[in-house]
C-alpha atoms as a PDB file:
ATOM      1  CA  UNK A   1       0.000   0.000   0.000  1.00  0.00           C
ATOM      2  CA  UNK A   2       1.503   3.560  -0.882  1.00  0.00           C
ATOM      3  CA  UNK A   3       2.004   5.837   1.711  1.00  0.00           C
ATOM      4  CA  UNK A   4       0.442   8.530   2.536  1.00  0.00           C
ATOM      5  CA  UNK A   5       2.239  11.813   2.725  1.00  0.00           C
ATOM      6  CA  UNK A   6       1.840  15.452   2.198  1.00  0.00           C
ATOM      7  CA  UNK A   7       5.456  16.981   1.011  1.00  0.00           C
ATOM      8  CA  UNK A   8       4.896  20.891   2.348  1.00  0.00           C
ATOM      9  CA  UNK A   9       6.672  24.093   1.948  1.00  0.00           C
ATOM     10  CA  UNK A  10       7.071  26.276   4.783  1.00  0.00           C
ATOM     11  CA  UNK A  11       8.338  29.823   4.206  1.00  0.00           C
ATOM     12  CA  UNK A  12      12.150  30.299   5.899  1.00  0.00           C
ATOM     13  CA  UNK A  13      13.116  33.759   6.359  1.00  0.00           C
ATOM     14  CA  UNK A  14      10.524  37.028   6.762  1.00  0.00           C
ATOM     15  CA  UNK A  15       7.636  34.692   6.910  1.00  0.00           C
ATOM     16  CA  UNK A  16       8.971  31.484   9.007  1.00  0.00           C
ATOM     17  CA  UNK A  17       7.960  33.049  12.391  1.00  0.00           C
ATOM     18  CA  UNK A  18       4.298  33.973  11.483  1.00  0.00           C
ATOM     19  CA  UNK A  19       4.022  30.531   9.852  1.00  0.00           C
ATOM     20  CA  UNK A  20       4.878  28.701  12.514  1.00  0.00           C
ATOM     21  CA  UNK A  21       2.593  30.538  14.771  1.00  0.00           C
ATOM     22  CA  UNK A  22      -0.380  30.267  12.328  1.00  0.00           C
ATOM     23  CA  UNK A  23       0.152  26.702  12.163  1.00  0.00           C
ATOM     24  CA  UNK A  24       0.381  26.417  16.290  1.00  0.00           C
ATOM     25  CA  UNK A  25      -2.770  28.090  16.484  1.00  0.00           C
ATOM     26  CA  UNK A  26      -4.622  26.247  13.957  1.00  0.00           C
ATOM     27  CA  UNK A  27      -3.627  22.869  15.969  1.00  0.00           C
ATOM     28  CA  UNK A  28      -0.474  21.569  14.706  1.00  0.00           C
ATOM     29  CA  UNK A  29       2.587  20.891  17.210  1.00  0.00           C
ATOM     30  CA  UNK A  30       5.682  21.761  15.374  1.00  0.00           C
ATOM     31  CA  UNK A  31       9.356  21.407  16.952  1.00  0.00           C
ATOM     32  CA  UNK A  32      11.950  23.196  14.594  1.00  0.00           C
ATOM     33  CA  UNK A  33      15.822  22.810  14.999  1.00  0.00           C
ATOM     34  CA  UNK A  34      18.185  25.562  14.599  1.00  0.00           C
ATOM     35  CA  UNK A  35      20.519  23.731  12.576  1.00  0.00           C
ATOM     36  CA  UNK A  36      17.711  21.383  10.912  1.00  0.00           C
ATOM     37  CA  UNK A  37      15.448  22.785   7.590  1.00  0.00           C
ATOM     38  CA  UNK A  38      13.005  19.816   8.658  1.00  0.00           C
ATOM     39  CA  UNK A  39      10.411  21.168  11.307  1.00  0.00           C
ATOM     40  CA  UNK A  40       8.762  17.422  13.227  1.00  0.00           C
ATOM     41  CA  UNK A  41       5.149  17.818  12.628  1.00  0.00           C
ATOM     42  CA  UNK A  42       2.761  16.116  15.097  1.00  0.00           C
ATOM     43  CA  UNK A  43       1.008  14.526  12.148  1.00  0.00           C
ATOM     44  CA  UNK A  44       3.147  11.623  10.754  1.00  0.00           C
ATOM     45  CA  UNK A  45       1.137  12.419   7.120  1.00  0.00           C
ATOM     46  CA  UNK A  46       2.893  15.746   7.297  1.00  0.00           C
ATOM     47  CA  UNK A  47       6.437  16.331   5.666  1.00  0.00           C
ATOM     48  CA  UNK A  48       7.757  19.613   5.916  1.00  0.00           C
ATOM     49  CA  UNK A  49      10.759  21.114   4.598  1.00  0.00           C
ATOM     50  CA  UNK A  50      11.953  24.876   5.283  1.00  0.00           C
ATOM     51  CA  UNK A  51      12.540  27.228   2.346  1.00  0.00           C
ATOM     52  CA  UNK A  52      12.695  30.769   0.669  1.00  0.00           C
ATOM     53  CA  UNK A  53       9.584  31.840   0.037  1.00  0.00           C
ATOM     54  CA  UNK A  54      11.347  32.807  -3.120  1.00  0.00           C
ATOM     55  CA  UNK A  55      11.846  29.871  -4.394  1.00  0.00           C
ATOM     56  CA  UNK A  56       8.908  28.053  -2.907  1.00  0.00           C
ATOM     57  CA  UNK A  57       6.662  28.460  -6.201  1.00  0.00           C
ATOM     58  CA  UNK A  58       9.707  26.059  -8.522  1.00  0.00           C
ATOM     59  CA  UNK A  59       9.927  23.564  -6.092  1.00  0.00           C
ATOM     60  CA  UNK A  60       6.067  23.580  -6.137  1.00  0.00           C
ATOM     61  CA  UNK A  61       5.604  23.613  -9.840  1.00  0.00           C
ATOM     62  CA  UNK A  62       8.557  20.974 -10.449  1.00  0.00           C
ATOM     63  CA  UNK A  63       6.665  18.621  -7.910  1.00  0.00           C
ATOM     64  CA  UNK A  64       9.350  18.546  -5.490  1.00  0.00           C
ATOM     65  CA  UNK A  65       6.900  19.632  -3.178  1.00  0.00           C
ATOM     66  CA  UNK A  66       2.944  18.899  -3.132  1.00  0.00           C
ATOM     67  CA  UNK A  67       2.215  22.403  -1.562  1.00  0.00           C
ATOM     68  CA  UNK A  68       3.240  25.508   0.224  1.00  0.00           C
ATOM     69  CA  UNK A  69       3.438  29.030   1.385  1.00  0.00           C
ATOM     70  CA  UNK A  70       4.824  31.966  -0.551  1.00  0.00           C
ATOM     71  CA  UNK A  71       3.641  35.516  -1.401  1.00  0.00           C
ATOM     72  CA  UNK A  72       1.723  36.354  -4.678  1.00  0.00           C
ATOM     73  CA  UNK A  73       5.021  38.073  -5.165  1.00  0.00           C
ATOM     74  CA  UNK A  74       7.293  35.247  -5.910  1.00  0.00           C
ATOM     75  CA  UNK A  75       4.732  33.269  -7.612  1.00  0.00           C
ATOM     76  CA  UNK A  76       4.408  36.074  -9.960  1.00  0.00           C
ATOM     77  CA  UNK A  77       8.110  37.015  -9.852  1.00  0.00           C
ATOM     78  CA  UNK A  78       9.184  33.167 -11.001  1.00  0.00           C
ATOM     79  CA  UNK A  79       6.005  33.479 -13.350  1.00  0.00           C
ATOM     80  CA  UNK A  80       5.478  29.627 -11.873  1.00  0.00           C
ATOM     81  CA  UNK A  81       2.505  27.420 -12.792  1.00  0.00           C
ATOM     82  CA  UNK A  82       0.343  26.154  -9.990  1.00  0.00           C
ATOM     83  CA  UNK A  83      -2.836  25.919  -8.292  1.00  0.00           C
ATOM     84  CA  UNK A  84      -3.381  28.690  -5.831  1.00  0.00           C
ATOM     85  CA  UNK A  85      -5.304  26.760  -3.027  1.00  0.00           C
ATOM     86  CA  UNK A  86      -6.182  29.872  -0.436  1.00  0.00           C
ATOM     87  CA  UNK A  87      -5.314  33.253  -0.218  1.00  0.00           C
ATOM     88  CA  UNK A  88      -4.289  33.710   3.777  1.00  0.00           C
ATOM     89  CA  UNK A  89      -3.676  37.468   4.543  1.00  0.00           C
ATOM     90  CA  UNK A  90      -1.081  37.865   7.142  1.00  0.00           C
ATOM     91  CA  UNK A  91       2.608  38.919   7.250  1.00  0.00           C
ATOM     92  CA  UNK A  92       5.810  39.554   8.915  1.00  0.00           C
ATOM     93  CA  UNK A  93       4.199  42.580  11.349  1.00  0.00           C
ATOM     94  CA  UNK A  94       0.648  41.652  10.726  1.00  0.00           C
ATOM     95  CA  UNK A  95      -2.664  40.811   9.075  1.00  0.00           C
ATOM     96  CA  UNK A  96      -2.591  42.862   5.728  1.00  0.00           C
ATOM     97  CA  UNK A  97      -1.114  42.444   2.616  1.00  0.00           C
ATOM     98  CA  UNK A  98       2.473  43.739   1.805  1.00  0.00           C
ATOM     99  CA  UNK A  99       3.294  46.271  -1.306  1.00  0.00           C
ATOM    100  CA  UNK A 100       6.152  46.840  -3.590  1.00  0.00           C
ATOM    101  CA  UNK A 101       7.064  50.140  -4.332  1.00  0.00           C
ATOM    102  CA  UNK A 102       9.100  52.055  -6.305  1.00  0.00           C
ATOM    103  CA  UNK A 103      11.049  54.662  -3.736  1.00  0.00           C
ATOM    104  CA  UNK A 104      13.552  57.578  -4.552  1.00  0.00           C
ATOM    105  CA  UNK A 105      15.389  59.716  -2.085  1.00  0.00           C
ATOM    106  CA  UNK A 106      13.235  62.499  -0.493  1.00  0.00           C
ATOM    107  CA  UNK A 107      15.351  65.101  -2.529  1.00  0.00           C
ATOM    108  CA  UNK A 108      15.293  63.248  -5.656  1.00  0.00           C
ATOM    109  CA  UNK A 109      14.303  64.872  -9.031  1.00  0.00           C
ATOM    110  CA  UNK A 110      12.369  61.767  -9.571  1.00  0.00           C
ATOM    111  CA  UNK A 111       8.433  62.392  -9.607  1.00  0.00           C
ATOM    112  CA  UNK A 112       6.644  60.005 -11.640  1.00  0.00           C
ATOM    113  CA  UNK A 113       7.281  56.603 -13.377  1.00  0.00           C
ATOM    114  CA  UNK A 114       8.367  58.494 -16.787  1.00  0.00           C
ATOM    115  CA  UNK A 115      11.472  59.904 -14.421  1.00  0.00           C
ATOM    116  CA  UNK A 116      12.770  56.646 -14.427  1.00  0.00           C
ATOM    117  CA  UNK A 117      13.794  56.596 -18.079  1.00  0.00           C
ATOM    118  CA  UNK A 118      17.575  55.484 -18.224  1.00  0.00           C
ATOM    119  CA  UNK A 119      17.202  55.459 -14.827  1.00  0.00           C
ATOM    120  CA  UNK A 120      19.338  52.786 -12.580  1.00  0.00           C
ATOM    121  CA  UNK A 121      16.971  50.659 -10.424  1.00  0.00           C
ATOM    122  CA  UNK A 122      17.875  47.750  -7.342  1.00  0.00           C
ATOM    123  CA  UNK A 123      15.350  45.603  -6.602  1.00  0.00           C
ATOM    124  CA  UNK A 124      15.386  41.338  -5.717  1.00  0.00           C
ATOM    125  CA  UNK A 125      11.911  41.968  -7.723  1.00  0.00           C
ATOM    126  CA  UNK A 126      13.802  41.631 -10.783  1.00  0.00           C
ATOM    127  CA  UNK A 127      11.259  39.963 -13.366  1.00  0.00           C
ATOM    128  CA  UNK A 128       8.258  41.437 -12.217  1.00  0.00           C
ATOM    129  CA  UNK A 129       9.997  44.983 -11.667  1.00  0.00           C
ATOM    130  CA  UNK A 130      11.255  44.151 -15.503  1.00  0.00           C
ATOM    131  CA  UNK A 131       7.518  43.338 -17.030  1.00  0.00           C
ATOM    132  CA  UNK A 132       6.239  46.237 -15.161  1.00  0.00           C
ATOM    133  CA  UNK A 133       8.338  49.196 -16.278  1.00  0.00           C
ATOM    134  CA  UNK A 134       7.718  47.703 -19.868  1.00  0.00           C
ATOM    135  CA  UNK A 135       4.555  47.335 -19.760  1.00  0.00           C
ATOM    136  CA  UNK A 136       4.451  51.631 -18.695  1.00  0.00           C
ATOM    137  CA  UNK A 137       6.936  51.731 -21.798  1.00  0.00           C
ATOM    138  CA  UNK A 138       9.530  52.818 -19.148  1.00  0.00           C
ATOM    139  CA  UNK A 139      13.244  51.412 -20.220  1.00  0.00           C
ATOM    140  CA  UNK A 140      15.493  51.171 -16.910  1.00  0.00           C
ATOM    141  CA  UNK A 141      18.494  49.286 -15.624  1.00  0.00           C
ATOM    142  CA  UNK A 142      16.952  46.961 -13.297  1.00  0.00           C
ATOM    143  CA  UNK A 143      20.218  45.787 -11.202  1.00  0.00           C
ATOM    144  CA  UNK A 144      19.406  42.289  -8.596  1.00  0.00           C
ATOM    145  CA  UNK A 145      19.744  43.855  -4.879  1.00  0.00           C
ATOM    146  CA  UNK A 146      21.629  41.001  -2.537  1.00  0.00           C
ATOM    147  CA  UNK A 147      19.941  42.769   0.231  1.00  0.00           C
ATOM    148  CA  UNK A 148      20.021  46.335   2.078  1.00  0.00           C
ATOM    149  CA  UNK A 149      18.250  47.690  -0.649  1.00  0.00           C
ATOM    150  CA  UNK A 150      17.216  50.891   0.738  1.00  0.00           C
ATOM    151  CA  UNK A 151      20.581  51.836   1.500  1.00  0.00           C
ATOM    152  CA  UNK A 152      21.739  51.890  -2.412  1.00  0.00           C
ATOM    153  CA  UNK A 153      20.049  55.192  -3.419  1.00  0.00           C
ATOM    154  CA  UNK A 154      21.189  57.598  -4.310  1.00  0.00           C
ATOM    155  CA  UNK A 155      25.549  56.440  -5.036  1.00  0.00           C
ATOM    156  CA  UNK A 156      24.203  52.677  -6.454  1.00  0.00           C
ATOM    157  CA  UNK A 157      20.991  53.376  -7.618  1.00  0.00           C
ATOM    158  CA  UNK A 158      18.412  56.138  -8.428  1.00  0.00           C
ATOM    159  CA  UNK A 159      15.898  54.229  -7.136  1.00  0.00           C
ATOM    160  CA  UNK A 160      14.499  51.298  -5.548  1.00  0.00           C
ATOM    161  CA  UNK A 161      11.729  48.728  -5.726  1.00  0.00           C
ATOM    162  CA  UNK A 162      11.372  47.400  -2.019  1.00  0.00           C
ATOM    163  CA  UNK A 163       8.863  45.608  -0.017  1.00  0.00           C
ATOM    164  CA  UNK A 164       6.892  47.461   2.601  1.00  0.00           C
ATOM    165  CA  UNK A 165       4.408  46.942   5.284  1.00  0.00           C
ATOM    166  CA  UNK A 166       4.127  49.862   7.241  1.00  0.00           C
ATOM    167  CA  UNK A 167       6.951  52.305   4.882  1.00  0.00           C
ATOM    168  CA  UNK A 168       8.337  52.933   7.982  1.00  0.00           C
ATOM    169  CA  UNK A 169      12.086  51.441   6.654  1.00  0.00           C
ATOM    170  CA  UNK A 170      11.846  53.846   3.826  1.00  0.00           C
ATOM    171  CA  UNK A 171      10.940  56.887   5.775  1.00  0.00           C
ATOM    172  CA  UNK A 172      13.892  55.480   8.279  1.00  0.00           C
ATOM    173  CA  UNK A 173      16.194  55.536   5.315  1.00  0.00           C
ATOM    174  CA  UNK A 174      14.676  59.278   3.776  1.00  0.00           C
ATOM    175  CA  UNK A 175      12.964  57.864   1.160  1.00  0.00           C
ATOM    176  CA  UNK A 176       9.420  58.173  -0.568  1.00  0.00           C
ATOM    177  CA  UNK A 177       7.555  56.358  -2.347  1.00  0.00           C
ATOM    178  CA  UNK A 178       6.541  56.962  -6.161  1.00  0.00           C
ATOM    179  CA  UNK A 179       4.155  54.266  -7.150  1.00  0.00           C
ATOM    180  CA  UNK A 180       2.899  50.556  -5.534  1.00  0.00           C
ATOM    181  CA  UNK A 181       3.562  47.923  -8.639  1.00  0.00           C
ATOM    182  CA  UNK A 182       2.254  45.460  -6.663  1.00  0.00           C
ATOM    183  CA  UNK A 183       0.231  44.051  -3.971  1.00  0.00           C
ATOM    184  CA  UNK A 184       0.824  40.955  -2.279  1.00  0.00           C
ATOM    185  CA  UNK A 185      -0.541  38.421   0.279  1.00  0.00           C
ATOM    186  CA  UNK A 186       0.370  34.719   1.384  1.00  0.00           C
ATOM    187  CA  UNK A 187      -0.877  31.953  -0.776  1.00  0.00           C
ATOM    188  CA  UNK A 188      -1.287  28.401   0.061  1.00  0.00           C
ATOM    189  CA  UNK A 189      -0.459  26.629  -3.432  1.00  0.00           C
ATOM    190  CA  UNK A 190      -0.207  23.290  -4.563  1.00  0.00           C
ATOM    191  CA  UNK A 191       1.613  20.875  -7.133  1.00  0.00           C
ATOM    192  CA  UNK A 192      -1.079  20.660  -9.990  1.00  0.00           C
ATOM    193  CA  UNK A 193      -0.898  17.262 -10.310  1.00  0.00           C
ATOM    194  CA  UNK A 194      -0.399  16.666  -6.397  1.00  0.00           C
ATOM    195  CA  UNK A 195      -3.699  18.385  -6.609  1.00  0.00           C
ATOM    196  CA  UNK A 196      -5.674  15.687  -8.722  1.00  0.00           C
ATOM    197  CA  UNK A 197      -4.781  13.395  -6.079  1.00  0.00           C
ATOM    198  CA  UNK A 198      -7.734  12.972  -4.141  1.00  0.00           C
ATOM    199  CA  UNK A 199      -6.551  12.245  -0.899  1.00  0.00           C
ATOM    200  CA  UNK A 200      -3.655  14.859  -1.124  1.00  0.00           C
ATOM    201  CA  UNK A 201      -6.482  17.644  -2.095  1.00  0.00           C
ATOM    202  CA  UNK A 202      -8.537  16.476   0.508  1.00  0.00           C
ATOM    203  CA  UNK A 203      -5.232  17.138   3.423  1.00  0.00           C
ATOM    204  CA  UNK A 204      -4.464  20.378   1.648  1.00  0.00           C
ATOM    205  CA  UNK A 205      -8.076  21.787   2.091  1.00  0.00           C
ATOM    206  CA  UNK A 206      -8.387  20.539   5.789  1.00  0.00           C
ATOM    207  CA  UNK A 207      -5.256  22.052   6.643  1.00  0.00           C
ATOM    208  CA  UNK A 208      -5.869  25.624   4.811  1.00  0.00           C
ATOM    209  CA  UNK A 209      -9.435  24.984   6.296  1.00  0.00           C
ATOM    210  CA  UNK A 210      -7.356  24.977  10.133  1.00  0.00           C
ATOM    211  CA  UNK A 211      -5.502  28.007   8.985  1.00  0.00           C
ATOM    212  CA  UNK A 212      -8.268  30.089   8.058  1.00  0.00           C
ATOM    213  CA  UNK A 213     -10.081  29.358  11.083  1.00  0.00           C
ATOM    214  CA  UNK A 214      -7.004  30.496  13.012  1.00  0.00           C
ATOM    215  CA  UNK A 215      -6.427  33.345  11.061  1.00  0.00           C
ATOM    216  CA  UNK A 216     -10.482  34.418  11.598  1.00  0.00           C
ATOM    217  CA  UNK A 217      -9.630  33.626  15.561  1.00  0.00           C
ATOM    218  CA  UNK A 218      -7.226  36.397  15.386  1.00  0.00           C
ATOM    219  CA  UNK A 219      -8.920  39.608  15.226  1.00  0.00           C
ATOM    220  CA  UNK A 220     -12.336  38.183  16.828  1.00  0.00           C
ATOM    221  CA  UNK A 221     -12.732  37.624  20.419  1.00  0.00           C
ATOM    222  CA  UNK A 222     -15.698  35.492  22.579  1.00  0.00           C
ATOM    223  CA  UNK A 223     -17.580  37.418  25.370  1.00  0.00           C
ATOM    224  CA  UNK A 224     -19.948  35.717  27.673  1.00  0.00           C
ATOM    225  CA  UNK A 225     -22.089  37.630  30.457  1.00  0.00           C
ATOM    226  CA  UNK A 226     -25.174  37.256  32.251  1.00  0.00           C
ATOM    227  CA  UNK A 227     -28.554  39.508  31.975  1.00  0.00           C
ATOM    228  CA  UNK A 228     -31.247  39.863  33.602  1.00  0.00           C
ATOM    229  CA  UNK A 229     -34.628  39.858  31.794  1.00  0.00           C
ATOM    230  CA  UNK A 230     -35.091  43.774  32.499  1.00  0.00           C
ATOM    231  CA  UNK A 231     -31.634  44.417  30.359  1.00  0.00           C
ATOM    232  CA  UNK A 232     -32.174  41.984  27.688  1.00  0.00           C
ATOM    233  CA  UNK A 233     -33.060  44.323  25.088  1.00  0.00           C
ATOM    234  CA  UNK A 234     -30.498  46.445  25.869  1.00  0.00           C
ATOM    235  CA  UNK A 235     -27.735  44.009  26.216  1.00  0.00           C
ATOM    236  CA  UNK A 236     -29.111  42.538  22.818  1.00  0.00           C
ATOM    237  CA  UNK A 237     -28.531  46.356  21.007  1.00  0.00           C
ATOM    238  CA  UNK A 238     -25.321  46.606  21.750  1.00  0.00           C
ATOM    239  CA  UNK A 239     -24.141  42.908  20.317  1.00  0.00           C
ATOM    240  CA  UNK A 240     -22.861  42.531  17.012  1.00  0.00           C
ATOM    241  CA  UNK A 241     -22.109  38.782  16.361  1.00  0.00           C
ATOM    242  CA  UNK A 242     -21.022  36.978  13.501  1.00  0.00           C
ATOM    243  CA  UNK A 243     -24.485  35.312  13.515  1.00  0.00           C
ATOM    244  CA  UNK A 244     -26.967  35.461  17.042  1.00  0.00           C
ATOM    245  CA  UNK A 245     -25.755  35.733  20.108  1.00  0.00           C
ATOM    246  CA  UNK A 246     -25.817  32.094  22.466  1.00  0.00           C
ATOM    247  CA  UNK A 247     -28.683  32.199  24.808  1.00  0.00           C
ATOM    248  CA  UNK A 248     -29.359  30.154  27.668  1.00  0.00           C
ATOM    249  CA  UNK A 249     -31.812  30.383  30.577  1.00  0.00           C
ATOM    250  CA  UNK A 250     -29.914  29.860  34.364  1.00  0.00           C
ATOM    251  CA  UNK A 251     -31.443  28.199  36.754  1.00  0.00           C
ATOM    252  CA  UNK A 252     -32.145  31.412  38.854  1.00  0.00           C
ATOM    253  CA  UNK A 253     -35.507  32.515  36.726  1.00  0.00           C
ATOM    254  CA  UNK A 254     -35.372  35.760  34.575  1.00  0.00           C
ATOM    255  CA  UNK A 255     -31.896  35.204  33.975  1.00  0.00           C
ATOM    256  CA  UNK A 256     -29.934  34.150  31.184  1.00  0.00           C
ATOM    257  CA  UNK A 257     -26.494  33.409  30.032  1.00  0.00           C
ATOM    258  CA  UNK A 258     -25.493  35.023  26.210  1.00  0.00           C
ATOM    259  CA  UNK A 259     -22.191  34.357  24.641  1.00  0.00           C
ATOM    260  CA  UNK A 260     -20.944  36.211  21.611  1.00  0.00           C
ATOM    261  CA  UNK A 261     -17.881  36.652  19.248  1.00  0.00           C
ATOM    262  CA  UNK A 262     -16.963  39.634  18.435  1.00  0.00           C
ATOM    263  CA  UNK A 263     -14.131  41.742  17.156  1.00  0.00           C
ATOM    264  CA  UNK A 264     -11.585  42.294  19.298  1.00  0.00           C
ATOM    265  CA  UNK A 265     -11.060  46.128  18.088  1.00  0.00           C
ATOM    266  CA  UNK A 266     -14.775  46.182  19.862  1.00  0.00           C
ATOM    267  CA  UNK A 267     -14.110  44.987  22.912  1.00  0.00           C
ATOM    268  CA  UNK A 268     -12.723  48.392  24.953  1.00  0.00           C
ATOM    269  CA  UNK A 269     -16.026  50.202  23.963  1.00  0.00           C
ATOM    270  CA  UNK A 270     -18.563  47.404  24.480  1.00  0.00           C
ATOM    271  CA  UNK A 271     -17.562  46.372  27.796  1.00  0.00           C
ATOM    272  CA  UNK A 272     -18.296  49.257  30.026  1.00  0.00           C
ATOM    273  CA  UNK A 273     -21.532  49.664  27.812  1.00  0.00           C
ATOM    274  CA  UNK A 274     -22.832  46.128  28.778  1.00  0.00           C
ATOM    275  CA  UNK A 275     -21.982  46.510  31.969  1.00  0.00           C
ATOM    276  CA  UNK A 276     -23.849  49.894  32.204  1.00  0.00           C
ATOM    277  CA  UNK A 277     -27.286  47.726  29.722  1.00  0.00           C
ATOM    278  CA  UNK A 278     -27.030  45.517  33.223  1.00  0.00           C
ATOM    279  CA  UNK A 279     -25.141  42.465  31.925  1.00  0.00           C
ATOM    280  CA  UNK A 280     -22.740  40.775  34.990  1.00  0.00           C
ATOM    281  CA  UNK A 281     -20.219  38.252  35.362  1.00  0.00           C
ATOM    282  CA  UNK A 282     -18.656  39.414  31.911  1.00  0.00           C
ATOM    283  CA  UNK A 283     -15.905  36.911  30.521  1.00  0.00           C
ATOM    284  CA  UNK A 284     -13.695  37.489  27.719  1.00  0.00           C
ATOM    285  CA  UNK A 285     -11.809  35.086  26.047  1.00  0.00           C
ATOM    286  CA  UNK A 286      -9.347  33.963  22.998  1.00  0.00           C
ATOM    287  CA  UNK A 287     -10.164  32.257  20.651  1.00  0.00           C
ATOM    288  CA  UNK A 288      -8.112  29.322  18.231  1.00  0.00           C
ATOM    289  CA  UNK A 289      -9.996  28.474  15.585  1.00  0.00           C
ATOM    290  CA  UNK A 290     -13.223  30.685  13.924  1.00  0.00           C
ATOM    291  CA  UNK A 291     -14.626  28.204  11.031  1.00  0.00           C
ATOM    292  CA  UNK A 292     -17.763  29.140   9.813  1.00  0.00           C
END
């Protein structure tokens, strides 16, 4: 009988830490070595291998792996052919997408993209930064940047394409930004042919199912209070659940027992105003997994 195994990709680098966590969260127990590129997965149908999210997309597409994580940005930057399984926003400082940008000095003369003409550009966005500028019929020296990109303007280039989060490192570095060429977000892709394998598709979409769930968990919180029947209504206006609130009757009569998830951002505000409706014995609490 041929055994069953899922080859993954998990990003090293940038990415490795919020990876790792994501998977935690969503249930897996992962031990990772410092000087092994194997993390031990708690599920013996699990292989995983640590690597570049930059080159995650070839090993992917060549079928050295079944599946794995990488931004939209290498996928598009190796122009590789797979199937994109689940898009799962989060990144290095948070849950959002990440841009590429095109950034000059603060003093440059450089304005627009048409300043770029004969212009000197460092980027590890090679390809795409390539297909872009000729695509805007801009023609550019686009140089491969080994890292410490935003250091090279303006003595070893005129300008930069760089990945950003916040733009904080550019502003660090007295540099603005021009124009985003590109948006990007973690994908979860597979092999295509690993995915016509039925039993391999079906472990891809349970684990990107345990991801999501753990990815919804993070910005949503649970609440659970008791109200009396005087403040129900009142209680009841000021929740905003995914769905309807849990209700239960106690055993002391005209009370009841609601719990609620809601989004954490909420929580400071809603408190002190459920309290105030009546509600007692307020709980919050974390929350894993969110599957809907």
């Amino acid at each position: 009988m041929k055994e069953k195994l899922l080859r993954l990709g998990l990003p090293k680098g940038s990415l490795q830490e919020s990876t790792l966590k994501l998977f935690r969260k969503a249930g897996y127990h992962i031990m990772v070595s410092s000087r092994s590129y194997y993390p031990s997965f708690d599920d013996p149908e699990i292989e995983a291998m640590l690597i570049r999210a930059q080159e995650m997309a070839k090993y992917v597409e060549d079928g050295v792996l079944d599946c794995g994580l990488t931004g939209k940005d290498w996928i598009m930057e190796q122009n590789a052919v797979v199937h994109e399984v689940a898009e799962l926003i989060y990144a290095k400082e948070g849950l959002r997408p990440v841009r590429w940008v095109i950034a000059v000095p603060n003093d440059s003369a450089i304005k627009t993209l048409k300043d770029l003409n004969g212009k000197r550009i460092a980027t590890e966005l090679v390809g795409f930064t390539k297909r872009y500028l000729k695509s805007k019929d801009i023609k550019a020296e686009v140089d491969f940047s080994w890292g410490a990109t935003e250091v090279k303007p303006p003595r070893l280039a005129d300008a930069i394409v760089e990945l950003t989060e916040t733009g904080s490192s550019l502003r660090a570095n007295n540099l603005r930004i021009v124009e985003t060429i590109l948006e990007s977000s973690t994908r979860f892709i597979a092999n295509k042919k690993a995915w016509q394998d039925k039993w391999k598709r079906q472990k891809m979409e349970d684990i990107v199912m345990l991801l999501r769930g753990a990815l919804a968990a993070e910005e949503k919180v649970g609440l659970k209070m008791n109200v009396p029947e005087r403040s129900y209504k009142r209680v009841m206006s000021l929740l905003s659940a995914m769905h309807s609130p849990t209700i239960s009757p106690l055993s002391d009569k005209g009370w009841y027992a609601l719990e609620v998830v809601i989004d954490e951002k909420t929580v400071r505000d809603i408190i002190p105003k459920l309290k105030m409706a009546g509600a007692t014995g307020i709980v919050e609490y974390q929350l894993n997994k969110v599957i809907p």
